[in-house]
C-alpha atoms as a PDB file:
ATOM      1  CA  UNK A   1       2.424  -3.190  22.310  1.00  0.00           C
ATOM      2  CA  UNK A   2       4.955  -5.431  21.002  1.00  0.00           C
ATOM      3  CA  UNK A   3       7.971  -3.934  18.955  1.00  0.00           C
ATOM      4  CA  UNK A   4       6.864  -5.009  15.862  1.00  0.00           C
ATOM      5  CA  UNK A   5       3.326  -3.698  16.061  1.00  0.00           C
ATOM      6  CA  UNK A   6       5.400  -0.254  17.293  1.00  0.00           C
ATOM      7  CA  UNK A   7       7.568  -0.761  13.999  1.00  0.00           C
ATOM      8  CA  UNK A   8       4.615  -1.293  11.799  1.00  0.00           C
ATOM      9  CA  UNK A   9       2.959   1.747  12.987  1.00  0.00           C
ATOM     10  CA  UNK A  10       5.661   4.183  12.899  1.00  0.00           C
ATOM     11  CA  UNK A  11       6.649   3.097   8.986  1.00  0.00           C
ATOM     12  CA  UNK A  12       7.448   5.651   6.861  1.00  0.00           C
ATOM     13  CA  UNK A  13       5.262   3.765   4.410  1.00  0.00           C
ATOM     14  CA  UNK A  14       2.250   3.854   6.215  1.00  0.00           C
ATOM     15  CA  UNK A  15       2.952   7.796   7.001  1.00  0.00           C
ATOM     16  CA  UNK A  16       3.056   8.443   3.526  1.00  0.00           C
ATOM     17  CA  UNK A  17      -0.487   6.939   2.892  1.00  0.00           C
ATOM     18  CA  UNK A  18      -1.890   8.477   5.790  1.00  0.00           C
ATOM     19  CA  UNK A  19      -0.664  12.028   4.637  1.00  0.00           C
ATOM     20  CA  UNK A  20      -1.451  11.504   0.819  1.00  0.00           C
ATOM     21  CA  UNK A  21      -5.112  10.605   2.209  1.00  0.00           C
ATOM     22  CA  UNK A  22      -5.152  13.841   4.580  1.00  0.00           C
ATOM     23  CA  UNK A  23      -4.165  16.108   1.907  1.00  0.00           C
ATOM     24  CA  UNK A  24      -6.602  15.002  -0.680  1.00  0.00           C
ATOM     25  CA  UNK A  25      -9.614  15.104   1.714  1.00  0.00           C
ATOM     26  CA  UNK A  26      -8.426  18.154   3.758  1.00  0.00           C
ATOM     27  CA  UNK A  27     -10.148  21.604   2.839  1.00  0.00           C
ATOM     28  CA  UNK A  28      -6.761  23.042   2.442  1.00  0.00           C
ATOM     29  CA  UNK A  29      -5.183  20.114  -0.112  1.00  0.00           C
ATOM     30  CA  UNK A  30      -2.440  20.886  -1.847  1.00  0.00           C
ATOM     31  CA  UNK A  31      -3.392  18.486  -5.258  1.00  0.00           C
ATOM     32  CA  UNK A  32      -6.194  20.350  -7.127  1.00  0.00           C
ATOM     33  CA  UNK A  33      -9.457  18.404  -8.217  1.00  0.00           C
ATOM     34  CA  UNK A  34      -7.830  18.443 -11.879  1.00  0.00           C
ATOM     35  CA  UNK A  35      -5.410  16.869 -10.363  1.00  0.00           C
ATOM     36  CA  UNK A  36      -7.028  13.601  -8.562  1.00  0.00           C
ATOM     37  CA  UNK A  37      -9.152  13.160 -11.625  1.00  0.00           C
ATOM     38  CA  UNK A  38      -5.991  13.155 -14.374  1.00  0.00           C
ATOM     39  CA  UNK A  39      -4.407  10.436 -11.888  1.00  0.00           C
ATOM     40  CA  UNK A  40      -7.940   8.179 -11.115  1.00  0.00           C
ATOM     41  CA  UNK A  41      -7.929   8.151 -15.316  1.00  0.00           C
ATOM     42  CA  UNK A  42      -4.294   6.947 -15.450  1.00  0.00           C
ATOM     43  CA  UNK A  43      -5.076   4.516 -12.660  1.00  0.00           C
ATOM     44  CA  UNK A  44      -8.444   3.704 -14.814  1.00  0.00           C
ATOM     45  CA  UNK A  45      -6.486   3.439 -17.992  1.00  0.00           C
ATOM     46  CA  UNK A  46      -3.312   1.279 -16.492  1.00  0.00           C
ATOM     47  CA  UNK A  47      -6.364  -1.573 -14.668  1.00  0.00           C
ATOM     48  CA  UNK A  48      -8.216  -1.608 -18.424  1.00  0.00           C
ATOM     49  CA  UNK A  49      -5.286  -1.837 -20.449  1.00  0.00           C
ATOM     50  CA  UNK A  50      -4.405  -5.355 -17.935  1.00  0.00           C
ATOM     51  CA  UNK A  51      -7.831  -6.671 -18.180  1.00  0.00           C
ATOM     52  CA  UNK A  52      -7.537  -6.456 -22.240  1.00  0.00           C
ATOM     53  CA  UNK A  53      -4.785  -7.708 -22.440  1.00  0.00           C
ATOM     54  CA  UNK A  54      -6.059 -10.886 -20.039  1.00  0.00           C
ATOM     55  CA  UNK A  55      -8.761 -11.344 -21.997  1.00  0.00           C
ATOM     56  CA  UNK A  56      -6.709 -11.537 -25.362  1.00  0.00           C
ATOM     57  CA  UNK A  57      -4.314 -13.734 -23.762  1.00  0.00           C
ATOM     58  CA  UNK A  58      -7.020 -16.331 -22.719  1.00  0.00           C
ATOM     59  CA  UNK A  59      -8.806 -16.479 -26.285  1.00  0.00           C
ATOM     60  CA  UNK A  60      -5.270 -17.187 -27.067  1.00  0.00           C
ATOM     61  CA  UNK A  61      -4.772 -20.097 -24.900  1.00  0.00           C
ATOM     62  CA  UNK A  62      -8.250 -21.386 -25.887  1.00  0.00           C
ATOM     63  CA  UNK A  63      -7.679 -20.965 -29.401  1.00  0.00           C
ATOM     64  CA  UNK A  64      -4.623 -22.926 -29.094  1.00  0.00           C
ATOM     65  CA  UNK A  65      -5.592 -25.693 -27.266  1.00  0.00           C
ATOM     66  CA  UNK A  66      -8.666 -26.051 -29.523  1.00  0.00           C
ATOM     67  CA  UNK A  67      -6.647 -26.699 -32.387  1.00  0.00           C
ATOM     68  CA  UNK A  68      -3.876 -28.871 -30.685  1.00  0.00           C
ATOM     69  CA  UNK A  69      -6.691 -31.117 -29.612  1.00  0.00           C
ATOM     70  CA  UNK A  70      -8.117 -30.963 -32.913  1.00  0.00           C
ATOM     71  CA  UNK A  71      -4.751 -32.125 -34.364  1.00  0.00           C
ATOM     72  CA  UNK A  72      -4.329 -34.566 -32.017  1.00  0.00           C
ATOM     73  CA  UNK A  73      -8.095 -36.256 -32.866  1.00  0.00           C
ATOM     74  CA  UNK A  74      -7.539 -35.832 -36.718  1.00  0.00           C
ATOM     75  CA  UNK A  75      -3.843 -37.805 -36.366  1.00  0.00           C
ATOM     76  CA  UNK A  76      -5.481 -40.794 -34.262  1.00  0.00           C
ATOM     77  CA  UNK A  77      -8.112 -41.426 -37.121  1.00  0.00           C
END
């Protein structure tokens, strides 16, 4: 392997991950179910919260340029 691909492998990153996973699918974990289901609903909560406020921010944008072109057509008449 090249050093790079040794670098990658060995980050402490990737480690962490790779433990996390371990402990939450090992027999003996050390997080509780209570646990990974309080942190999936913040993880739930955080992805919902984004997609509302996407979805408010494109009615928005339509809204606006509905009435700017509405503006624009009542000026040139």
């Amino acid at each position: 392997m090249n050093n790079p691909l040794i670098n990658l492998f060995n980050a402490p990153e990737i480690n962490r991950v790779v433990d996390s996973l371990s402990i939450a699918t090992g027999e003996s974990s050390g997080m509780s179910l209570a646990e990974i289901l309080i942190i999936s609903r913040i993880l739930f909560a955080v992805v919902m919260i984004g997609f509302i406020g996407h979805f408010f921010d494109r009615i928005k944008q339509t809204l606006f340029v509905n009435s700017e072109a509405k503006a624009k057509y009542t000026k040139i008449r």
